[in-house]
PDB file of N, CA and C in Angstrom:
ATOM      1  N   UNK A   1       8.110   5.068  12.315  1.00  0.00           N
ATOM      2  CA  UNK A   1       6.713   5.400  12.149  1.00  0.00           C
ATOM      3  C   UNK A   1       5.917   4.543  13.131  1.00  0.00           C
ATOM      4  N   UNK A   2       4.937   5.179  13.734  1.00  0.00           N
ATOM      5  CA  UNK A   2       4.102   4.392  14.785  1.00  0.00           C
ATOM      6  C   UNK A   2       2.986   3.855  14.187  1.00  0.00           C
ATOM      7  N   UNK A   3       2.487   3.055  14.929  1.00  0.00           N
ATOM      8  CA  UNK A   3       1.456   2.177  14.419  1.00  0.00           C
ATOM      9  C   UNK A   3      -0.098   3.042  14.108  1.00  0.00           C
ATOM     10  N   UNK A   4      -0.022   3.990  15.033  1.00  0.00           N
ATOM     11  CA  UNK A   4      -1.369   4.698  14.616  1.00  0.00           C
ATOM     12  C   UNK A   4      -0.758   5.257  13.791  1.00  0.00           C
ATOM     13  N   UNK A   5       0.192   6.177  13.316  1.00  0.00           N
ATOM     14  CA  UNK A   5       0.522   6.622  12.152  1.00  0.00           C
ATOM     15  C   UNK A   5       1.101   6.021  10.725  1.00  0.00           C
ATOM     16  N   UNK A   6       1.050   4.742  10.525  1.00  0.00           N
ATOM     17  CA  UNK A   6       1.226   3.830   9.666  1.00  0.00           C
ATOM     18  C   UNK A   6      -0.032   3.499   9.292  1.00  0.00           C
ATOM     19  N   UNK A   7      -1.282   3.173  10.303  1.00  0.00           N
ATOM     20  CA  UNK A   7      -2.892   3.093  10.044  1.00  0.00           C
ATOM     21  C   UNK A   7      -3.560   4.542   9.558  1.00  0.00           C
ATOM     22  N   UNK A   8      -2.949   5.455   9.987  1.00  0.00           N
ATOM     23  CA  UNK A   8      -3.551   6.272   9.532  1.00  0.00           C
ATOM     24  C   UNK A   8      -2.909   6.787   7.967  1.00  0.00           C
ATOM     25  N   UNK A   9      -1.897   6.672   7.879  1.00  0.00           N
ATOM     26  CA  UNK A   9      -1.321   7.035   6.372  1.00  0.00           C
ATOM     27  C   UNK A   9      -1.906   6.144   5.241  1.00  0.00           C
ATOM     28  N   UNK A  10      -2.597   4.617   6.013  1.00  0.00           N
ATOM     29  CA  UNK A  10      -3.042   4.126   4.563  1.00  0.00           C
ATOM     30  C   UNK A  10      -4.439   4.625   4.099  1.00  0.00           C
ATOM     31  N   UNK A  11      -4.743   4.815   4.899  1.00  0.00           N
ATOM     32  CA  UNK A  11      -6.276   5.514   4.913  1.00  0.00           C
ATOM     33  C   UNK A  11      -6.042   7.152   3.748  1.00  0.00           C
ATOM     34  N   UNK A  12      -4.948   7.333   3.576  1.00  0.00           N
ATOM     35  CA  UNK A  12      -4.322   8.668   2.515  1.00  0.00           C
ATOM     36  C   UNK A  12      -3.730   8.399   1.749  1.00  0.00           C
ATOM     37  N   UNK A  13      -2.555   7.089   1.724  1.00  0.00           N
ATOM     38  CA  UNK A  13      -1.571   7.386   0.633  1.00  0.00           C
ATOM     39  C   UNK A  13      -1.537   5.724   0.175  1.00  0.00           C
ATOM     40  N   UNK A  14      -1.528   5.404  -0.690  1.00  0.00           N
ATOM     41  CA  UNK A  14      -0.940   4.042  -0.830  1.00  0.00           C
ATOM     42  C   UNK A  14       0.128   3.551  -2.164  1.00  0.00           C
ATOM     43  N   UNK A  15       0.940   2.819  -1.905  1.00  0.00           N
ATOM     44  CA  UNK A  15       1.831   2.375  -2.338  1.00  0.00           C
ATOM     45  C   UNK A  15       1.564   0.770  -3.313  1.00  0.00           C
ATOM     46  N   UNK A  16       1.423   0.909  -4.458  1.00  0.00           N
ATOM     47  CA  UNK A  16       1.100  -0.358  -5.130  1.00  0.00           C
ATOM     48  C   UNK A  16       2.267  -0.332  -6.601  1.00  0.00           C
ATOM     49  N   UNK A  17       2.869  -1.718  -6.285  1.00  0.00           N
ATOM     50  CA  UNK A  17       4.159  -2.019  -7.508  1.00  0.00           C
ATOM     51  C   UNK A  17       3.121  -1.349  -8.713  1.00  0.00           C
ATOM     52  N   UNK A  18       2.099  -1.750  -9.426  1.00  0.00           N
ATOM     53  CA  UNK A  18       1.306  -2.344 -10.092  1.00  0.00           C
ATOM     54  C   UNK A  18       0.353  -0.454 -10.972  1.00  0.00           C
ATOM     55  N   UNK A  19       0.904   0.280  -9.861  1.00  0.00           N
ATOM     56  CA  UNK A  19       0.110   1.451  -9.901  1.00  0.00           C
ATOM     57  C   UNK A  19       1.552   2.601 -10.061  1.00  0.00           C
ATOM     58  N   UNK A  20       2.130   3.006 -11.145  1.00  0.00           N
ATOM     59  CA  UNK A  20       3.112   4.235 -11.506  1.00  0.00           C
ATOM     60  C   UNK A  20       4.652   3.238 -10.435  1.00  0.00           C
ATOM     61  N   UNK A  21       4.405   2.298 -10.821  1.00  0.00           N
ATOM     62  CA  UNK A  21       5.499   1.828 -10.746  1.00  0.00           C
ATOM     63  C   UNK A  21       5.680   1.736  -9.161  1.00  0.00           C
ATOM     64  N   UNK A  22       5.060   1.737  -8.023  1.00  0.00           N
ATOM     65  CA  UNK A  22       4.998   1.510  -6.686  1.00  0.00           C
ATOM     66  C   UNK A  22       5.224   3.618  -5.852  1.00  0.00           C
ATOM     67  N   UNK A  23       4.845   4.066  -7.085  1.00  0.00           N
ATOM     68  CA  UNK A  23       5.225   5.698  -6.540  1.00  0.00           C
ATOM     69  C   UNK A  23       4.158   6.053  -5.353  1.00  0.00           C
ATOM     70  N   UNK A  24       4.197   6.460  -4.294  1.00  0.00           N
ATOM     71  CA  UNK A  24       3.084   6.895  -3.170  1.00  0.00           C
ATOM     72  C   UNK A  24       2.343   7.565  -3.878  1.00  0.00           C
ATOM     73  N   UNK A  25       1.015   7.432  -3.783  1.00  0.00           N
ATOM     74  CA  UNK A  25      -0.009   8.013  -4.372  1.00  0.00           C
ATOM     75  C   UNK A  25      -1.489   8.412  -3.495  1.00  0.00           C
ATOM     76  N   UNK A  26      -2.051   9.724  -3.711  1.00  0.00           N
ATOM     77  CA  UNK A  26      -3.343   9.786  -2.550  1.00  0.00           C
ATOM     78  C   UNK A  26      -4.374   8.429  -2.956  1.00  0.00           C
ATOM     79  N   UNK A  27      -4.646   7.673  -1.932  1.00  0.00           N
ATOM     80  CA  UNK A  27      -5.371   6.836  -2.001  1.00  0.00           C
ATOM     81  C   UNK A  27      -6.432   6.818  -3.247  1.00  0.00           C
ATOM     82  N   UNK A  28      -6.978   5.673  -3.992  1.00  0.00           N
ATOM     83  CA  UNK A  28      -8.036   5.600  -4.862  1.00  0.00           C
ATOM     84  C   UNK A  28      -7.725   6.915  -5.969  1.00  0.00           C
ATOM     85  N   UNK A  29      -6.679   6.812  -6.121  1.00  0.00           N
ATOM     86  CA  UNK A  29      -6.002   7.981  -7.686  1.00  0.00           C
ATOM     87  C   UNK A  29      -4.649   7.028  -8.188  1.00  0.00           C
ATOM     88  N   UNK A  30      -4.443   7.887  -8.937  1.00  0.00           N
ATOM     89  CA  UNK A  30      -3.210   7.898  -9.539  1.00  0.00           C
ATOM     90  C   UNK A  30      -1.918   9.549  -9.245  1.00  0.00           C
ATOM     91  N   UNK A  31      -2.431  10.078  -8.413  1.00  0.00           N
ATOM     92  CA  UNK A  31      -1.941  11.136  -7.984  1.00  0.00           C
ATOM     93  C   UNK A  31      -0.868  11.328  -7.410  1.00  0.00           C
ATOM     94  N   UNK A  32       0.565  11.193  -7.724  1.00  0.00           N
ATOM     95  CA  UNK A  32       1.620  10.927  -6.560  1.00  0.00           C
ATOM     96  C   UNK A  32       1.393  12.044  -5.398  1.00  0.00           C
ATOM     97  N   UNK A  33       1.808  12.280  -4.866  1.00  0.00           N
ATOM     98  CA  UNK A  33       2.234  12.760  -3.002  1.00  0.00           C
ATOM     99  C   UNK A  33       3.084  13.891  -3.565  1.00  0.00           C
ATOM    100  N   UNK A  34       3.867  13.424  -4.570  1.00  0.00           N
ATOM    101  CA  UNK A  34       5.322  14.354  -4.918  1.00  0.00           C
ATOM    102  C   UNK A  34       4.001  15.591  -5.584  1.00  0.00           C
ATOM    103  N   UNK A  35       3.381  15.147  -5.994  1.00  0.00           N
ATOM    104  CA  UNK A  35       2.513  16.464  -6.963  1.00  0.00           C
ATOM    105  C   UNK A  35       2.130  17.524  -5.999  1.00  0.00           C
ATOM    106  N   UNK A  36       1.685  17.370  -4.551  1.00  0.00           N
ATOM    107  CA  UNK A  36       1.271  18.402  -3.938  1.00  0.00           C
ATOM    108  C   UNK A  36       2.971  18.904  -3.655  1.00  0.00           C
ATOM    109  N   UNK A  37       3.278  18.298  -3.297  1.00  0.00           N
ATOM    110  CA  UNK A  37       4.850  18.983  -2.979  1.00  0.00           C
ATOM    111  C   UNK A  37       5.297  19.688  -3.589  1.00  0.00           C
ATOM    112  N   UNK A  38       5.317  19.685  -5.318  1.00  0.00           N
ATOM    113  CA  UNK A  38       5.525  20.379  -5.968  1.00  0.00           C
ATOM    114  C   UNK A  38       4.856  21.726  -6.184  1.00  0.00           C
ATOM    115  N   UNK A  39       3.336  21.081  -6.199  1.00  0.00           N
ATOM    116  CA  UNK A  39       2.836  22.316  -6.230  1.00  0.00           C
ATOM    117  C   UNK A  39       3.453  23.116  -4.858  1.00  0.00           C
ATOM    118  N   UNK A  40       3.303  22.947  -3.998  1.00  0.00           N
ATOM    119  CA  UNK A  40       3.360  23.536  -2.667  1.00  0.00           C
ATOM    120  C   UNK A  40       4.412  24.310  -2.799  1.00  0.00           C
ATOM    121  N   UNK A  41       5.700  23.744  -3.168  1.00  0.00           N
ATOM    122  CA  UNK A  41       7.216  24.497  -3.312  1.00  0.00           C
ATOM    123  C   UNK A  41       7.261  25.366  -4.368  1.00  0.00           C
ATOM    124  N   UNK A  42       6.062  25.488  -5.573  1.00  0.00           N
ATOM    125  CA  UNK A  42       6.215  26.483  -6.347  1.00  0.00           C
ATOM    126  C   UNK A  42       5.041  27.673  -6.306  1.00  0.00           C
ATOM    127  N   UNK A  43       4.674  27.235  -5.216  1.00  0.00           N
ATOM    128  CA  UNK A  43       3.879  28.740  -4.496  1.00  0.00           C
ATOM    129  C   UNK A  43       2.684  28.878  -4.297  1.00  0.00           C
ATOM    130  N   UNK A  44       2.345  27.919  -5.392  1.00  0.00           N
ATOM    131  CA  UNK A  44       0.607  27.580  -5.469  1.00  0.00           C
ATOM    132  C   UNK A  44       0.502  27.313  -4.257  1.00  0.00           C
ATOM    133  N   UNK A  45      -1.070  26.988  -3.846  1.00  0.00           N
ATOM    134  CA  UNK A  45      -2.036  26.473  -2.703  1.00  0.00           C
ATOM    135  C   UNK A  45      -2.376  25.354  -2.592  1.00  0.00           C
ATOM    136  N   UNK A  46      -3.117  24.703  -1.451  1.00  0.00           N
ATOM    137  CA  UNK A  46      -3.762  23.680  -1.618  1.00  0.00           C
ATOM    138  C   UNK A  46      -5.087  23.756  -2.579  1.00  0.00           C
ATOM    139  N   UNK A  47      -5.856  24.639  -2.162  1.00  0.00           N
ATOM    140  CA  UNK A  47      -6.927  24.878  -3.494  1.00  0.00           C
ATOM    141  C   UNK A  47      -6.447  24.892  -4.605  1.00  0.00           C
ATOM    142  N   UNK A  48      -5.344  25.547  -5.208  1.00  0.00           N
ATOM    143  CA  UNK A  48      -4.859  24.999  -6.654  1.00  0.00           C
ATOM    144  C   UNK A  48      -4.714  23.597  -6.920  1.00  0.00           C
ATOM    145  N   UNK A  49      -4.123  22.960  -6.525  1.00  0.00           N
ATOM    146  CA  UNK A  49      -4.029  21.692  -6.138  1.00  0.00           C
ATOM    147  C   UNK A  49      -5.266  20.917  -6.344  1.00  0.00           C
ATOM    148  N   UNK A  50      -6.384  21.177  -5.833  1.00  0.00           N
ATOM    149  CA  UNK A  50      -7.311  20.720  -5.462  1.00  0.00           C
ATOM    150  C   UNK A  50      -8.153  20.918  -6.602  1.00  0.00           C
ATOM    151  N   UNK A  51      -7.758  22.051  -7.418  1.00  0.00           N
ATOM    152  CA  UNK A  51      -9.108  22.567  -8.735  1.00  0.00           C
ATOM    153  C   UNK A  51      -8.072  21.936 -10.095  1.00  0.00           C
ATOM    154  N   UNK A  52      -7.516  21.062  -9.910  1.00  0.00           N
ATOM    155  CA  UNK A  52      -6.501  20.624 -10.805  1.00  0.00           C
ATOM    156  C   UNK A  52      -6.706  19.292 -10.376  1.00  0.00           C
ATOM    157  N   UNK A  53      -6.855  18.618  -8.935  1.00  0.00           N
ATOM    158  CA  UNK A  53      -7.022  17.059  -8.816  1.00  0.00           C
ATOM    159  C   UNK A  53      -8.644  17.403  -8.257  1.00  0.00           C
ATOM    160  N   UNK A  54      -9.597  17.648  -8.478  1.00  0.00           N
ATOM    161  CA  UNK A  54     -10.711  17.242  -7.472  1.00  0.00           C
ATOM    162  C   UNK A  54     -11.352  16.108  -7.426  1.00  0.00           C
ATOM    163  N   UNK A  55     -10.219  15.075  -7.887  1.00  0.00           N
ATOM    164  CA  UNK A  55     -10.656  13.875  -6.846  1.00  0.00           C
ATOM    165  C   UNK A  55     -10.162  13.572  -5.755  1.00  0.00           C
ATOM    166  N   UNK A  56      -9.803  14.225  -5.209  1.00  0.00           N
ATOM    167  CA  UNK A  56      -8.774  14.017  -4.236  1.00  0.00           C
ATOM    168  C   UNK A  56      -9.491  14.719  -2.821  1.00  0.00           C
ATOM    169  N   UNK A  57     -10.254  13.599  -1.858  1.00  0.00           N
ATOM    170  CA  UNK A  57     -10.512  14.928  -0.841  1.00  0.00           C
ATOM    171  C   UNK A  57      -9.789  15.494  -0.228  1.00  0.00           C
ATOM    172  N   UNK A  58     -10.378  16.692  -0.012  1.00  0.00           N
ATOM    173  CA  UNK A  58      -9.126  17.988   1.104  1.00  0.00           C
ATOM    174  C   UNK A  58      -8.529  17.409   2.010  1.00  0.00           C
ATOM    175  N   UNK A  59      -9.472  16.627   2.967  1.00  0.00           N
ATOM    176  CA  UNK A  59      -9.051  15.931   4.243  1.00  0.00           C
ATOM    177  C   UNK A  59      -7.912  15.054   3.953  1.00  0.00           C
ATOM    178  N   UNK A  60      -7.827  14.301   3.008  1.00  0.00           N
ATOM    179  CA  UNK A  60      -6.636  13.285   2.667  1.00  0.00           C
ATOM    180  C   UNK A  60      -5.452  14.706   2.420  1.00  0.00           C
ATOM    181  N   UNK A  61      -5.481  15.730   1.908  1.00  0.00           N
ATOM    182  CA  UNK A  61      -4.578  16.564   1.958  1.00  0.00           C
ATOM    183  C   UNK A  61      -3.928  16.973   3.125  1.00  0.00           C
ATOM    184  N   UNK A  62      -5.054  17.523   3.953  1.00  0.00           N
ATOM    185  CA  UNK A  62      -4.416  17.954   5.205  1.00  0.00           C
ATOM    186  C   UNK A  62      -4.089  16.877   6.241  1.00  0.00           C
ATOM    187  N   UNK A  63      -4.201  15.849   5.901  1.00  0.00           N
ATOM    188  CA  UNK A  63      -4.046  14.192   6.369  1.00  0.00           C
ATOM    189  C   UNK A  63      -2.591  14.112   6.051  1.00  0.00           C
ATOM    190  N   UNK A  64      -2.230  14.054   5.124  1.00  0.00           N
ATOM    191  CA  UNK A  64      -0.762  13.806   4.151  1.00  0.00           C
ATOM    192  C   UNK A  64       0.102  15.068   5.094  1.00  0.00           C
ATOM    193  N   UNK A  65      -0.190  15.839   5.020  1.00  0.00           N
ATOM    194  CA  UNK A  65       0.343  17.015   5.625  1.00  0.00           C
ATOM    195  C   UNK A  65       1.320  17.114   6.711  1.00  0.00           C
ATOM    196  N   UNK A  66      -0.360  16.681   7.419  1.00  0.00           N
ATOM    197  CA  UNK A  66       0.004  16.878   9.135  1.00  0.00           C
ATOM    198  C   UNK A  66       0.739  15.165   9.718  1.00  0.00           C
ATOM    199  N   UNK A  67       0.238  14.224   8.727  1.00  0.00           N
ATOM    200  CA  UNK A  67       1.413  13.036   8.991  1.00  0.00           C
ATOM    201  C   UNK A  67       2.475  12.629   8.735  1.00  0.00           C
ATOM    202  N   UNK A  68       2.816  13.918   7.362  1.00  0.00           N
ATOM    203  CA  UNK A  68       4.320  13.799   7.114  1.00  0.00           C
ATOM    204  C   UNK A  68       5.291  14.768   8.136  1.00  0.00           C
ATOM    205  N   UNK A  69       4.202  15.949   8.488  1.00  0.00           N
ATOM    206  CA  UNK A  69       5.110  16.774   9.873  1.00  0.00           C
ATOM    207  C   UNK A  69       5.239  15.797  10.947  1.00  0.00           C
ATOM    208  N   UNK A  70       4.613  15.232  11.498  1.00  0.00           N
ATOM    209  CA  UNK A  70       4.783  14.368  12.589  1.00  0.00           C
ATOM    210  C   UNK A  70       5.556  13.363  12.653  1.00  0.00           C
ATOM    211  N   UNK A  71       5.899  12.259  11.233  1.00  0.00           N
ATOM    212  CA  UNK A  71       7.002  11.230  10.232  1.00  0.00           C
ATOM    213  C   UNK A  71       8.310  12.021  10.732  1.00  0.00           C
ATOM    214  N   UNK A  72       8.210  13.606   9.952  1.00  0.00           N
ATOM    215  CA  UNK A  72       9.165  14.197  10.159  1.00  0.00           C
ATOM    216  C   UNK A  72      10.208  14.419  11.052  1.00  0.00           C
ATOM    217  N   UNK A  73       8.999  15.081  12.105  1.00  0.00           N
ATOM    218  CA  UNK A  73       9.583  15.737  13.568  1.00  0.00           C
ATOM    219  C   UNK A  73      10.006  14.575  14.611  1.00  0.00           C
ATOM    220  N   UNK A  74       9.537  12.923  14.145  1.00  0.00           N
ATOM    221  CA  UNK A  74       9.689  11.980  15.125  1.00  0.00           C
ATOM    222  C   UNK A  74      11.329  11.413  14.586  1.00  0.00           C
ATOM    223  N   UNK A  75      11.329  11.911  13.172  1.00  0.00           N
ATOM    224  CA  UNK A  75      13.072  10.907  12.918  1.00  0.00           C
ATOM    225  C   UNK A  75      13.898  12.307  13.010  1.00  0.00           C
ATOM    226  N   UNK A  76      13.299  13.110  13.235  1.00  0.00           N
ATOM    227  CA  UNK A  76      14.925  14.993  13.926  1.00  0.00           C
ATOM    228  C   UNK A  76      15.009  14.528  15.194  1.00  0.00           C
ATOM    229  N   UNK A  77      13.522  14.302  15.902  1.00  0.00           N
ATOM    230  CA  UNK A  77      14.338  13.378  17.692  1.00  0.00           C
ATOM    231  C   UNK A  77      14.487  12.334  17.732  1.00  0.00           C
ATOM    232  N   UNK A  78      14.695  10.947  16.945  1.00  0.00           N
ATOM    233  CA  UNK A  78      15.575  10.022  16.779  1.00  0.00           C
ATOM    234  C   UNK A  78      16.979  10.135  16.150  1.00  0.00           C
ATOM    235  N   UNK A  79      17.146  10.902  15.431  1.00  0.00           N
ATOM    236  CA  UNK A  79      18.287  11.324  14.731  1.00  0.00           C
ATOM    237  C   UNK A  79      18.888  11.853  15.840  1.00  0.00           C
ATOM    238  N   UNK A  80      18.768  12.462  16.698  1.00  0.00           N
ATOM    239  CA  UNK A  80      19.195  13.857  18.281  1.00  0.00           C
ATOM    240  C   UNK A  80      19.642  12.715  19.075  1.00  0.00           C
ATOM    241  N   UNK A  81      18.860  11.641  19.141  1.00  0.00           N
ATOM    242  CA  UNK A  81      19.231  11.102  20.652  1.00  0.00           C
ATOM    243  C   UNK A  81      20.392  10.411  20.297  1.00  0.00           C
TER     244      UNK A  81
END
């Protein structure tokens, strides 16, 4: 993980022992990370999601998103080389 993308993930997700047992959570909630996932893999939307957590802003959603594709796609071409 790169440094702008390590700065930018705390600004979305944070990790505290103290808070569900150290589970990743959208910043300033109690919301794990795994919850949109779930929703996501069982068909629902992000707006479902969203009318079920609305504390949670959108932007931290599509934040989480687009920095776990990028997390992603950077350890398939470390894994390659």
């Amino acid at each position: 993980m790169t440094v702008e993308q390590r700065s930018a993930l705390a600004g979305v997700v944070t990790i505290d022992k103290d808070v569900l047992h150290g589970t990743p959570c959208f910043a300033n909630t109690r919301v794990p990370v795994q919850t949109l996932i779930d929703f996501l893999e069982t068909g629902e939307t992000i707006n479902d999601f969203l009318a079920v957590y609305p504390s949670i802003p959108r932007q931290h959603v599509f934040s989480f998103l687009e920095l776990s594709r990028d997390i992603a796609f950077d350890q398939l071409v470390c894994a390659s080389s």
